[in-house]
Protein backbone atom coordinates (compact mmCIF):
# COMPACT_ATOMS: atom_id res chain seq x y z
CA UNK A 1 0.00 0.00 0.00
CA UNK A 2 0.97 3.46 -0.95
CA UNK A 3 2.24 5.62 1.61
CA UNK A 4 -0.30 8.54 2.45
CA UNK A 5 1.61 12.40 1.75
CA UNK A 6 2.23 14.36 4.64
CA UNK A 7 0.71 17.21 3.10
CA UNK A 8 -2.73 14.94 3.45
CA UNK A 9 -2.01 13.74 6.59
CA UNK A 10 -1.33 17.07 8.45
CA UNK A 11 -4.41 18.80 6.76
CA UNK A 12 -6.46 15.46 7.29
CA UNK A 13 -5.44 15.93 11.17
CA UNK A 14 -5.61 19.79 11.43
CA UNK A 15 -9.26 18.84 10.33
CA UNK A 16 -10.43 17.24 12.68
CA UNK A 17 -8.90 18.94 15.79
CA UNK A 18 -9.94 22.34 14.53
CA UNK A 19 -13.23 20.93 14.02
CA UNK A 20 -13.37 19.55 17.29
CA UNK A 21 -12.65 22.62 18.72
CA UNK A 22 -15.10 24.35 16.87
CA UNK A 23 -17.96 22.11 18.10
CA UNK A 24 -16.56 22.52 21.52
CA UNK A 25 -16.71 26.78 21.02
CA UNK A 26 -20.06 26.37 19.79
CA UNK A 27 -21.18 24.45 22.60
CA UNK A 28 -19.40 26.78 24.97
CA UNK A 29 -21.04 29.97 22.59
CA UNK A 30 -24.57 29.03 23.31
CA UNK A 31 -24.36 29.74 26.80
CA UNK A 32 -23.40 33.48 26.08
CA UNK A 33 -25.42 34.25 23.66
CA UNK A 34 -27.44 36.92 26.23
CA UNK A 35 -24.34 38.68 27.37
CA UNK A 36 -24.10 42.29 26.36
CA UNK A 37 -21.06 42.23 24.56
CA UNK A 38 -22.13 39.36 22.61
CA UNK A 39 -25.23 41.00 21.45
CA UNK A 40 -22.41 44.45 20.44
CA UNK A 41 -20.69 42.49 18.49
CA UNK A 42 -23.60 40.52 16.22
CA UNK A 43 -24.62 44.65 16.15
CA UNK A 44 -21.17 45.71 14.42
CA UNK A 45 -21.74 42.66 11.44
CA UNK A 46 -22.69 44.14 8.08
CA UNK A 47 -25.47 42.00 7.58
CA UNK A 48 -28.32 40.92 10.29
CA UNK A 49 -27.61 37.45 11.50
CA UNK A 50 -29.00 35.95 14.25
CA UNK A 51 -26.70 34.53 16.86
CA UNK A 52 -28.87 31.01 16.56
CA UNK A 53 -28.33 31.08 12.74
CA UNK A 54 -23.96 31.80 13.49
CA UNK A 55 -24.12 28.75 15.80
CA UNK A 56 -25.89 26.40 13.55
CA UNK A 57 -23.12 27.58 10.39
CA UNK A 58 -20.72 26.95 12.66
CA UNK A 59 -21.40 23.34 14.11
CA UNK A 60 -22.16 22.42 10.98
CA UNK A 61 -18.62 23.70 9.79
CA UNK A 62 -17.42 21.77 12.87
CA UNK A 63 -19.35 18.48 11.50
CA UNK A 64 -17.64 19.50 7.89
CA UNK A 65 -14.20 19.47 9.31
CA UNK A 66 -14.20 16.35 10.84
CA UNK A 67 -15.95 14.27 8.46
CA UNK A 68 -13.74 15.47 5.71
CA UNK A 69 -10.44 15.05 7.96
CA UNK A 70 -11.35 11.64 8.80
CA UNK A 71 -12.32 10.61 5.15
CA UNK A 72 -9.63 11.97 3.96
CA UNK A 73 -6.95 10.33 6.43
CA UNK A 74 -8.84 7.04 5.10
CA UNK A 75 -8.16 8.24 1.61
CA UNK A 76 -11.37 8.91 0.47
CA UNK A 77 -10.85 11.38 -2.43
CA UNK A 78 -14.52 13.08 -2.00
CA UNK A 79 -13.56 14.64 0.80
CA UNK A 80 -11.39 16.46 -0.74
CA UNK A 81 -14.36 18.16 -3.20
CA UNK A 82 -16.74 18.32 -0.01
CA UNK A 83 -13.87 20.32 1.65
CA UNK A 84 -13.61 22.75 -1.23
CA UNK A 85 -17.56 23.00 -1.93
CA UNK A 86 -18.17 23.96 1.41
CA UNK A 87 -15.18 26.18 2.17
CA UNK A 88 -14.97 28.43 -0.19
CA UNK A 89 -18.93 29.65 -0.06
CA UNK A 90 -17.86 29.48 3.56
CA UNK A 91 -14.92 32.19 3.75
CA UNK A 92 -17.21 34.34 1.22
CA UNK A 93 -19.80 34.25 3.58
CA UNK A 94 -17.68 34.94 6.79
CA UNK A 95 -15.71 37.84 4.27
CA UNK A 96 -18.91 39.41 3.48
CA UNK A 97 -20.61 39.62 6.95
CA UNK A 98 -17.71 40.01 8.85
CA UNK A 99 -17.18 43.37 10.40
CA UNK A 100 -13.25 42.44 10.80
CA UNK A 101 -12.28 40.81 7.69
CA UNK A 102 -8.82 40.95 9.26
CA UNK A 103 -9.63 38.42 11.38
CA UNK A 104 -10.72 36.34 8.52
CA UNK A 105 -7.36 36.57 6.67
CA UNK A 106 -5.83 33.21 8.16
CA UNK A 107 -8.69 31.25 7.47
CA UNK A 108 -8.47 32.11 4.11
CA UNK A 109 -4.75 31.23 3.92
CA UNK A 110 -5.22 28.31 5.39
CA UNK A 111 -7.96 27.55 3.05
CA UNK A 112 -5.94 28.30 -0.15
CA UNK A 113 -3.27 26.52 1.73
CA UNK A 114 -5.10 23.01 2.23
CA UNK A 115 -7.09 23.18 -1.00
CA UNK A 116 -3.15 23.75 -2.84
CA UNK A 117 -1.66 20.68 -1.02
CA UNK A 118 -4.68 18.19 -1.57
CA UNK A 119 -4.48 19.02 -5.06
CA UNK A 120 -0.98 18.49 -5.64
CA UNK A 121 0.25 15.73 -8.13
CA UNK A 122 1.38 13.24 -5.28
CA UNK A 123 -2.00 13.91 -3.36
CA UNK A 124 -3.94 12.75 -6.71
CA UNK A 125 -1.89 9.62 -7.04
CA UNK A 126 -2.80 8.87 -3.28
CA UNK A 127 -6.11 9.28 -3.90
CA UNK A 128 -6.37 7.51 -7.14
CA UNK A 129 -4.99 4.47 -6.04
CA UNK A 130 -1.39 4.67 -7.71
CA UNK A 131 1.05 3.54 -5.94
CA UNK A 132 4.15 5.69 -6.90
CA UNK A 133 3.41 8.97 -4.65
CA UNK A 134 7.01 9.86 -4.46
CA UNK A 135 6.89 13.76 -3.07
């Protein structure tokens, strides 16, 4: 069996722990959703969200993450399409409502980052099956 790229392995793991942590902020999010400065802040967003509706994008980001990191540590080459078809609406989405869209800048890189390295020649051999994946 071929051996899996780093590349694929790192983003597969990063994946799943970010998403992890996500679910655990939401979860941790839905007890402040009354506080003062929580409501100031959904006040300073461009467009009117609810704070409901930001918790529900997120967890199911969270779900997202680690479906697609697990899939794709078990080289499952979808994952790598589900990762892109929901990410990039994603960061336009959190771009355009954002109030800080400085904040959004490393999500973005790492975005552009993972979607690069899953793409790369030795990550399509992986995926396809071939078993030369020399990096």
């Amino acid at each position: 069996m071929a051996q899996r790229p780093e590349s694929v392995t790192v983003i597969g793991w990063m994946l799943m722990v970010f998403g992890a942590f996500g679910l655990l902020g939401c979860l941790m999010s839905w007890s402040m959703q009354d506080w003062p400065v929580i409501q100031q802040s959904m006040a300073a967003y461009h467009f009117p969200i609810s704070y409901r509706t930001m918790v529900e994008v997120s967890v199911a980001s969270g779900v997202v993450h680690l479906l697609c990191g697990a899939a794709l540590l078990r080289r499952m080459g979808w994952a790598r399409y589900l990762f892109v078809a929901w990410t990039v609406p994603a960061t336009v989405y959190g771009l355009w409502i954002a109030p800080w869209k400085l904040f959004a800048i490393p999500s973005l890189v790492l975005a552009i980052a993972a979607v690069v390295l899953l793409f790369r020649p030795a990550a399509n051999r992986w995926f396809a099956g071939k078993e030369d994946t020399a990096v």
